[in-house]
C-alpha atoms as a PDB file:
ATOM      1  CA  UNK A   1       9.121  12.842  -2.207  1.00  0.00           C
ATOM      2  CA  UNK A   2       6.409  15.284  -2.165  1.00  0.00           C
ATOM      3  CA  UNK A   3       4.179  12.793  -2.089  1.00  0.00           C
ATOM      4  CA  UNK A   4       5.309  10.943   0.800  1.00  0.00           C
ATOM      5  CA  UNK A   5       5.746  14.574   3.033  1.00  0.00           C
ATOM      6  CA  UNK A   6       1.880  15.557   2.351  1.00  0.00           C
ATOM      7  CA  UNK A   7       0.793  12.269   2.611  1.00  0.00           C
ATOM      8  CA  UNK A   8       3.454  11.672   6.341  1.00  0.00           C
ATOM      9  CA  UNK A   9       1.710  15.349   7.100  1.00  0.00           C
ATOM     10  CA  UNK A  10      -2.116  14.469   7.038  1.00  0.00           C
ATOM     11  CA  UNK A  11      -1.601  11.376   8.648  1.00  0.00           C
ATOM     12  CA  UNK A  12       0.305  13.416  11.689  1.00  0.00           C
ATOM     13  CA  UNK A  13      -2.292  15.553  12.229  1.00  0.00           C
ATOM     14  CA  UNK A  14      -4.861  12.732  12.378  1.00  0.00           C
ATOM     15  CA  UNK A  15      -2.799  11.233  14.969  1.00  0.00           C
ATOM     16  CA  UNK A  16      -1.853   8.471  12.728  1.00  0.00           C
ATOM     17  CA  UNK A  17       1.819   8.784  12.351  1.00  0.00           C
ATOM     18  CA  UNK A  18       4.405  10.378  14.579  1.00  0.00           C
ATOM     19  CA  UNK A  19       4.541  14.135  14.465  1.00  0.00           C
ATOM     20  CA  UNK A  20       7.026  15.752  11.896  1.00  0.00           C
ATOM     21  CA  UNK A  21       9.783  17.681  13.614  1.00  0.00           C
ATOM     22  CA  UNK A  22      11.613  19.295  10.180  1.00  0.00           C
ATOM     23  CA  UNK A  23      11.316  17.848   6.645  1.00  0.00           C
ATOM     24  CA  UNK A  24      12.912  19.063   3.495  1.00  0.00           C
ATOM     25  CA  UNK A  25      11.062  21.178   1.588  1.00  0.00           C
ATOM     26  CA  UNK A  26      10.717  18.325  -1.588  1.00  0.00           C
ATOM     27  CA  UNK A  27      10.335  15.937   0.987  1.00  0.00           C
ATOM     28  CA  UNK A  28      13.574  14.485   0.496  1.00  0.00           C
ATOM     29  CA  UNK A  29      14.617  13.811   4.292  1.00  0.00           C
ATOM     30  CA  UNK A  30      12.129  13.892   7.539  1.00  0.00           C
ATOM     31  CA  UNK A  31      12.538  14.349  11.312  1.00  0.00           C
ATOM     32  CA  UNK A  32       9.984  12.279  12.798  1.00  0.00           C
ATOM     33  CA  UNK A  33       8.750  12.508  16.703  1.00  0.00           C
ATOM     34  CA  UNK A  34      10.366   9.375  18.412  1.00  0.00           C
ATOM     35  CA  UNK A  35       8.057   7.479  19.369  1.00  0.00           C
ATOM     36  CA  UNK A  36       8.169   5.270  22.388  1.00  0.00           C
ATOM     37  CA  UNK A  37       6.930   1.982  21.314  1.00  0.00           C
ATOM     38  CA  UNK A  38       8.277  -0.842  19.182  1.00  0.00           C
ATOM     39  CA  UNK A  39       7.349  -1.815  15.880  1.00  0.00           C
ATOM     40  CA  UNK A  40       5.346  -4.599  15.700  1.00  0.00           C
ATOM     41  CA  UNK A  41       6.063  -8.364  15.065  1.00  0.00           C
ATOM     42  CA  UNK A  42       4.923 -10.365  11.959  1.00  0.00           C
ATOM     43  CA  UNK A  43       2.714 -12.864  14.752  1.00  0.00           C
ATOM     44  CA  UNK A  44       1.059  -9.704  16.171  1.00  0.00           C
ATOM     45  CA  UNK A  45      -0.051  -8.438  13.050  1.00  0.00           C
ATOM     46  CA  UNK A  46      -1.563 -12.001  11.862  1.00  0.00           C
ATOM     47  CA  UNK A  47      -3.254 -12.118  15.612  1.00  0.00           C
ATOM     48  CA  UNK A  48      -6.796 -11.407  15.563  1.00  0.00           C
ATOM     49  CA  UNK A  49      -6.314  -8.020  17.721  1.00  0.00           C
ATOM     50  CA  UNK A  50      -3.951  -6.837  15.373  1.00  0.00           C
ATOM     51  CA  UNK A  51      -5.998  -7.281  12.352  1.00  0.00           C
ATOM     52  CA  UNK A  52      -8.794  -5.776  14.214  1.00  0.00           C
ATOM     53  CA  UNK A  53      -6.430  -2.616  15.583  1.00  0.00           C
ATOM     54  CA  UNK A  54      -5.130  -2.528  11.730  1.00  0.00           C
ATOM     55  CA  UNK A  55      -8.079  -2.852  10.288  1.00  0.00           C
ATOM     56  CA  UNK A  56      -9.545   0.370  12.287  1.00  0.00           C
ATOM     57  CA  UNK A  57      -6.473   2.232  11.834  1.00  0.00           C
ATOM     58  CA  UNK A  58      -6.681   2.088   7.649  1.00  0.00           C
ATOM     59  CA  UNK A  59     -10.465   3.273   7.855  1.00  0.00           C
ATOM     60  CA  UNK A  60      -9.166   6.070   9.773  1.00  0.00           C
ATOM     61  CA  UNK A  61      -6.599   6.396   6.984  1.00  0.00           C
ATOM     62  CA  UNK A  62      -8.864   5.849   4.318  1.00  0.00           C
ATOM     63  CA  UNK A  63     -11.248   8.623   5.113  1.00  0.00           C
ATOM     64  CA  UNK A  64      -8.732  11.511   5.252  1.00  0.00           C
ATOM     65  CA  UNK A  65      -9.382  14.316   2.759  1.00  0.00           C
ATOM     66  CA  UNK A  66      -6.665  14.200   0.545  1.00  0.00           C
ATOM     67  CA  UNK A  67      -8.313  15.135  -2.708  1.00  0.00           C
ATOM     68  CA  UNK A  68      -5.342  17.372  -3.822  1.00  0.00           C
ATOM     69  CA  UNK A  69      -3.345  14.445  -4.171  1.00  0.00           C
ATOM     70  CA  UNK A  70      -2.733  12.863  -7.482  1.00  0.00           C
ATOM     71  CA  UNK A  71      -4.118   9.519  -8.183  1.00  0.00           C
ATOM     72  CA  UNK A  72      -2.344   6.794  -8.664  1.00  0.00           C
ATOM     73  CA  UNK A  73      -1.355   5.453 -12.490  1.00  0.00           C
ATOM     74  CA  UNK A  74      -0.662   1.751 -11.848  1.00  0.00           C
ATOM     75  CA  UNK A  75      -0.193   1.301 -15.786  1.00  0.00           C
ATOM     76  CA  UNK A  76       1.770   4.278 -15.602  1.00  0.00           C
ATOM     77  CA  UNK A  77       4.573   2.593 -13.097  1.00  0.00           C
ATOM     78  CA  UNK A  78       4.560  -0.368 -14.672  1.00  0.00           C
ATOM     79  CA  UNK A  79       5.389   1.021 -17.927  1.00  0.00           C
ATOM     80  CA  UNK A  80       8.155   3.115 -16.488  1.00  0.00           C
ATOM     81  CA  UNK A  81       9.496  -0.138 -14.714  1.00  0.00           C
ATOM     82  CA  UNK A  82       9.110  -1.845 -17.659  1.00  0.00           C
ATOM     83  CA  UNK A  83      11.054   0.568 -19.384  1.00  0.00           C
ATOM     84  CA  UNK A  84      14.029   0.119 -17.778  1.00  0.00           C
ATOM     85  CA  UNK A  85      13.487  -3.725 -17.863  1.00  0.00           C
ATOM     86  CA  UNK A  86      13.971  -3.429 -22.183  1.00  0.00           C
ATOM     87  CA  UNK A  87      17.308  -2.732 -21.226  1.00  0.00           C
ATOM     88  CA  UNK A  88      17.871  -6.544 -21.568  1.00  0.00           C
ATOM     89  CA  UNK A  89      15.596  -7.755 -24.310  1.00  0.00           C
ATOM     90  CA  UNK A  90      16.090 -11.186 -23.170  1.00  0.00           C
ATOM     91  CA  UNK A  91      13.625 -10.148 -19.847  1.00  0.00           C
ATOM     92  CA  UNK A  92      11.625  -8.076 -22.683  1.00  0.00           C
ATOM     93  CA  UNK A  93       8.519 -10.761 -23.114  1.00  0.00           C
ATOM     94  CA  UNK A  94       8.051 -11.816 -19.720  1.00  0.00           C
ATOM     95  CA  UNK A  95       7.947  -7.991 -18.980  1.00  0.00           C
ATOM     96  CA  UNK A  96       5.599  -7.435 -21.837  1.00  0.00           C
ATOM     97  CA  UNK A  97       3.271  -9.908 -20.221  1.00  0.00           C
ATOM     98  CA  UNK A  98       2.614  -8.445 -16.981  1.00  0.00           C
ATOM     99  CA  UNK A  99       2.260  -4.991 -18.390  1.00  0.00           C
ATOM    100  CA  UNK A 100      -0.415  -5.655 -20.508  1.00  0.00           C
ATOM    101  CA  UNK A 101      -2.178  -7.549 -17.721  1.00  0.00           C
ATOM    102  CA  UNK A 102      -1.417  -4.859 -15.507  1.00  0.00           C
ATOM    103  CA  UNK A 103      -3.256  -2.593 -17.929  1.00  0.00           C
ATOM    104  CA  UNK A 104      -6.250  -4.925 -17.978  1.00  0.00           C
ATOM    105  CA  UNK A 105      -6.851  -4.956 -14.572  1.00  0.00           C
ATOM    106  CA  UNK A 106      -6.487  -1.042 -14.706  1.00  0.00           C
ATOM    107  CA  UNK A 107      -9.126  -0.540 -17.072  1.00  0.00           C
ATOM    108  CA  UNK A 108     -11.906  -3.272 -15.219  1.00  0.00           C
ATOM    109  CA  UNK A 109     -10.808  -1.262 -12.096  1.00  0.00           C
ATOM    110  CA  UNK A 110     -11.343   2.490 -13.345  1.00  0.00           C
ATOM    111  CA  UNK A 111     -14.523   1.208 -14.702  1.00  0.00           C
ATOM    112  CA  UNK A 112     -15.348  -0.560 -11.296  1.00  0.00           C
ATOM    113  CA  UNK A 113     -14.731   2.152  -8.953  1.00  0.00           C
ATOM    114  CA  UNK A 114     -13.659   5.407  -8.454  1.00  0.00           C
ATOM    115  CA  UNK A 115     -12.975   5.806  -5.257  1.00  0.00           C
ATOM    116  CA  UNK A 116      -9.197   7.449  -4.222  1.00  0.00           C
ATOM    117  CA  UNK A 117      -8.312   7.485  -1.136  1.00  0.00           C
ATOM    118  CA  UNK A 118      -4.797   7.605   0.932  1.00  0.00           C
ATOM    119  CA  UNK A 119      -3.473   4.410   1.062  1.00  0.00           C
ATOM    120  CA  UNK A 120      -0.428   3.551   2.995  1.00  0.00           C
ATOM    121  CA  UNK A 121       1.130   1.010   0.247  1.00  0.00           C
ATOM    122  CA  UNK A 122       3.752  -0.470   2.145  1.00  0.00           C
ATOM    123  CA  UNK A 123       2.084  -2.245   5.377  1.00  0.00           C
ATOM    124  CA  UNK A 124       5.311  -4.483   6.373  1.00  0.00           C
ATOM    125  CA  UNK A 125       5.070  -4.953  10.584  1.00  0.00           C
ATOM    126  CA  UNK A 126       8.632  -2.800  10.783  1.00  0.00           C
ATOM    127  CA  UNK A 127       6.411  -0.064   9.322  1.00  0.00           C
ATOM    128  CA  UNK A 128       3.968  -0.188  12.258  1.00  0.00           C
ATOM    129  CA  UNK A 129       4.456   1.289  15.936  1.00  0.00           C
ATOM    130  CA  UNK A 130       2.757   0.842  19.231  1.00  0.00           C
ATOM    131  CA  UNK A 131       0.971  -1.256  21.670  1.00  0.00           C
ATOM    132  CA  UNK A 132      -1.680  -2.485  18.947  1.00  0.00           C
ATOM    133  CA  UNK A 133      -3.861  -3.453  22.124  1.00  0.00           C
ATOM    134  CA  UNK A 134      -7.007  -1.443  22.425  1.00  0.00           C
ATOM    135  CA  UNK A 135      -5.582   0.751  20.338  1.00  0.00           C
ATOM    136  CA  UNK A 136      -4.085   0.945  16.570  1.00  0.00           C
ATOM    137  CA  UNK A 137      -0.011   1.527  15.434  1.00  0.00           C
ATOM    138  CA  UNK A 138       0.980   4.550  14.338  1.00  0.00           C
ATOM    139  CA  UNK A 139       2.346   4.427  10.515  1.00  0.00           C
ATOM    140  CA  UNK A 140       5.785   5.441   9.298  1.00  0.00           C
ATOM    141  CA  UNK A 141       7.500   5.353   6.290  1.00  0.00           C
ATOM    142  CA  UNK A 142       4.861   6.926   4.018  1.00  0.00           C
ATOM    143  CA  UNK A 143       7.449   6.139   0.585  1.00  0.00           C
ATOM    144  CA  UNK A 144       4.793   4.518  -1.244  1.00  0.00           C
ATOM    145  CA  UNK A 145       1.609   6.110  -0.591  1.00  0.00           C
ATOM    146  CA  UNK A 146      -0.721   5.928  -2.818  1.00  0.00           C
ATOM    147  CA  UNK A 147      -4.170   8.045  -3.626  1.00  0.00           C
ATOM    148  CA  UNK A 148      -6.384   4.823  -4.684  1.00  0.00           C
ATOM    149  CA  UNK A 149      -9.012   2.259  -3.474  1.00  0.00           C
ATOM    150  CA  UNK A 150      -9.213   1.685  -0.156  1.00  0.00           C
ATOM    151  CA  UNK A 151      -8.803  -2.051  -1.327  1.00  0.00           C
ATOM    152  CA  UNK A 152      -4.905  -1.258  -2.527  1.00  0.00           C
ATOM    153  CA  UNK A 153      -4.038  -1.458   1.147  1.00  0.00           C
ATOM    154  CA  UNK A 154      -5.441  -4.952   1.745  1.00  0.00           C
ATOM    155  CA  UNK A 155      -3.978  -6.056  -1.377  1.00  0.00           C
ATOM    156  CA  UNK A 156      -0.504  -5.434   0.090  1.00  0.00           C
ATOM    157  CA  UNK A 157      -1.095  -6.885   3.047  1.00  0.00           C
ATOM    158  CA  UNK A 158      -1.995 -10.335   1.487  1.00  0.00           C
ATOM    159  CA  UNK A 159       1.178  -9.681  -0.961  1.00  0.00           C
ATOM    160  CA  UNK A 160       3.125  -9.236   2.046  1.00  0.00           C
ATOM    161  CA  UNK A 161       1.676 -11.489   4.360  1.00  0.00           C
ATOM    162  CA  UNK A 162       0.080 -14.811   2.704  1.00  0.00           C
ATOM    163  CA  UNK A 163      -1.163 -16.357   6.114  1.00  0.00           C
ATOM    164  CA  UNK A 164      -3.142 -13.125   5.991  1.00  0.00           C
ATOM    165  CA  UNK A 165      -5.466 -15.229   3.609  1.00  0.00           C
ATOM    166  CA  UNK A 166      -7.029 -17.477   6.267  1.00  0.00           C
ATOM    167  CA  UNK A 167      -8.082 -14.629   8.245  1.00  0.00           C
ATOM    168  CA  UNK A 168      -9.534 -12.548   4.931  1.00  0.00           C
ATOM    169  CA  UNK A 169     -12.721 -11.976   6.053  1.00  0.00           C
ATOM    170  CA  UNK A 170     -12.210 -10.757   9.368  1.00  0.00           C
ATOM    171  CA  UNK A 171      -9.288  -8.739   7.568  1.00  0.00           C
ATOM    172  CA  UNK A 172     -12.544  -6.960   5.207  1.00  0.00           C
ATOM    173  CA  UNK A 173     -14.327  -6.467   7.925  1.00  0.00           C
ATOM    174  CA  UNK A 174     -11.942  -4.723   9.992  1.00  0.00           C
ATOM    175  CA  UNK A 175     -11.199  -2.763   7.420  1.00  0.00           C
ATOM    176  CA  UNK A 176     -14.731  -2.013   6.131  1.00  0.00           C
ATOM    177  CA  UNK A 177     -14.762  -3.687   3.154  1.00  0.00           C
ATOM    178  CA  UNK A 178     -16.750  -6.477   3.060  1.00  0.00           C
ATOM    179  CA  UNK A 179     -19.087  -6.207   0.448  1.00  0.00           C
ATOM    180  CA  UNK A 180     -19.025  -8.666  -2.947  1.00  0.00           C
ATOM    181  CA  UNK A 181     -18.094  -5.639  -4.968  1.00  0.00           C
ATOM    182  CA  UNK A 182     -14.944  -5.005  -2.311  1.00  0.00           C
ATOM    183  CA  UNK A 183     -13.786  -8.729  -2.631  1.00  0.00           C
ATOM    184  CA  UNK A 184     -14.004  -8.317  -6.400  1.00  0.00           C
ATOM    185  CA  UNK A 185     -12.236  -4.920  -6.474  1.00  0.00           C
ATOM    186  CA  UNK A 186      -9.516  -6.603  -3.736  1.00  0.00           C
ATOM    187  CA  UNK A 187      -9.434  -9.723  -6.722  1.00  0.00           C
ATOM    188  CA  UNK A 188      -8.450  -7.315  -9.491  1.00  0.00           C
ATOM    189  CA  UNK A 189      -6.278  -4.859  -6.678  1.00  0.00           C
ATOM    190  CA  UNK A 190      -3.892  -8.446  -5.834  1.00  0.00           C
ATOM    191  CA  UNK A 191      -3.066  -9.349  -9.405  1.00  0.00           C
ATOM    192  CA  UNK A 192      -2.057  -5.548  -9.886  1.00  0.00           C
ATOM    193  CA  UNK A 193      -0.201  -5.269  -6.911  1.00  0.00           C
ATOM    194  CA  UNK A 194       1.807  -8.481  -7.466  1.00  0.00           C
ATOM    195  CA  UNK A 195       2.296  -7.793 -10.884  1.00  0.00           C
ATOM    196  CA  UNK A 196       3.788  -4.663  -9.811  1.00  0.00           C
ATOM    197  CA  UNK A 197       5.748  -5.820  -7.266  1.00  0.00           C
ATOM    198  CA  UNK A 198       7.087  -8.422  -9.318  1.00  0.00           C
ATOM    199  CA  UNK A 199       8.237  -5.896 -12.158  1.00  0.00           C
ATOM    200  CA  UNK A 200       9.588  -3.825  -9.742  1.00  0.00           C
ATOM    201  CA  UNK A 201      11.996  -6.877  -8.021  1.00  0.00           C
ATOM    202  CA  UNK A 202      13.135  -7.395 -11.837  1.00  0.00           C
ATOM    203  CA  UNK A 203      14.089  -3.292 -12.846  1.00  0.00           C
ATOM    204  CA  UNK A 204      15.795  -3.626  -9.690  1.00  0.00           C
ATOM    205  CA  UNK A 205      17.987  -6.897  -9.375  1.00  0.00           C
ATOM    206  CA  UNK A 206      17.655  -8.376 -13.589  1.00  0.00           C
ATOM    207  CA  UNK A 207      15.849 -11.274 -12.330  1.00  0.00           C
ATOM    208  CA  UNK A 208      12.433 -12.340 -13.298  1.00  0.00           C
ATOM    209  CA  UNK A 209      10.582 -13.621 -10.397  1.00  0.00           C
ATOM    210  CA  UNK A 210       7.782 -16.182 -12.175  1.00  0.00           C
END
């Protein structure tokens, strides 16, 4: 998408993802730079280095201008996922349910904070490149970036990776967010970012994950 080529493109030029070679002009395909270093491992990422290497690299991906994006509409997706979920009104209240809650936790978060920033969205090891020893991966696969708090990014992580939980504070501070407010923000961020996930597992395959 669009959204995935700007977002692919500022992160290049920060040094943050491998250089584009060619894209399509909606974004639709990309040509990346190869780069000459594996992706990393599920242990390396839970180490302590590579929280610490992760951790620095999102900063460095959470200050980059990128005002002209939109911002993202987490009610928004859900409704549209939840819109294909009606399809089969037996999955119609359990779908119902996590909308609304979804929309909850929108509004305590808009009233929270309103900070947008780039977030990667999809922080799965394949998705990270490079030594991650003295120095941070490089990011690919920029499919579901999102402009949002800089807490969205953490919240994936822990969705992702729930061993990431015993290592949360050294996970806030390396990423620079390790104030009361951030953990309350990151409470509200998880529930959304499960709930989506889970909504998004049922449009998808018909089968309500509980």
């Amino acid at each position: 998408s669009r959204f995935e080529l700007a977002s692919h493109r500022l992160a290049a030029a920060a040094g943050l993802a491998p250089r584009l070679v060619d894209a399509g002009p909606d974004g639709g395909w990309l040509l990346m730079e190869f780069v000459a270093a594996p992706a990393w491992s599920e242990a390396q990422l839970l180490s302590e280095a590579g929280i610490d290497a992760l951790g620095e690299v999102l900063q460095r991906v959470h200050a980059l201008a990128c005002g002209t994006l939109p911002r993202m509409d987490a009610a928004g997706i859900a409704r549209d996922q939840v819109g294909v979920i009606l399809q089969r009104p037996d999955r119609a209240g359990s779908a119902s349910v996590a909308l609304a809650a979804i929309e909850r936790n929108s509004r305590e978060l808009s009233r929270l904070s309103d900070r947008a920033v780039l977030n990667h969205g999809d922080l799965m090891a394949a998705n990270l490149l490079g030594p991650g020893t003295g120095m941070g991966p490089m990011l690919v696969d920029w499919e579901y970036a999102q402009r949002a708090d800089p807490t969205w990014d953490v919240a994936c992580l822990l969705e992702y990776y729930p061993g990431l939980g015993r290592q949360l504070e050294r996970l806030l501070h390396a990423c620079g967010l390790s104030t009361a407010e951030d953990r309350h923000i990151l409470s509200l961020q998880r529930h959304v970012f499960t709930g989506l996930n889970r909504l998004w597992q049922q449009a998808e395959s018909g089968n309500w994950i509980s």
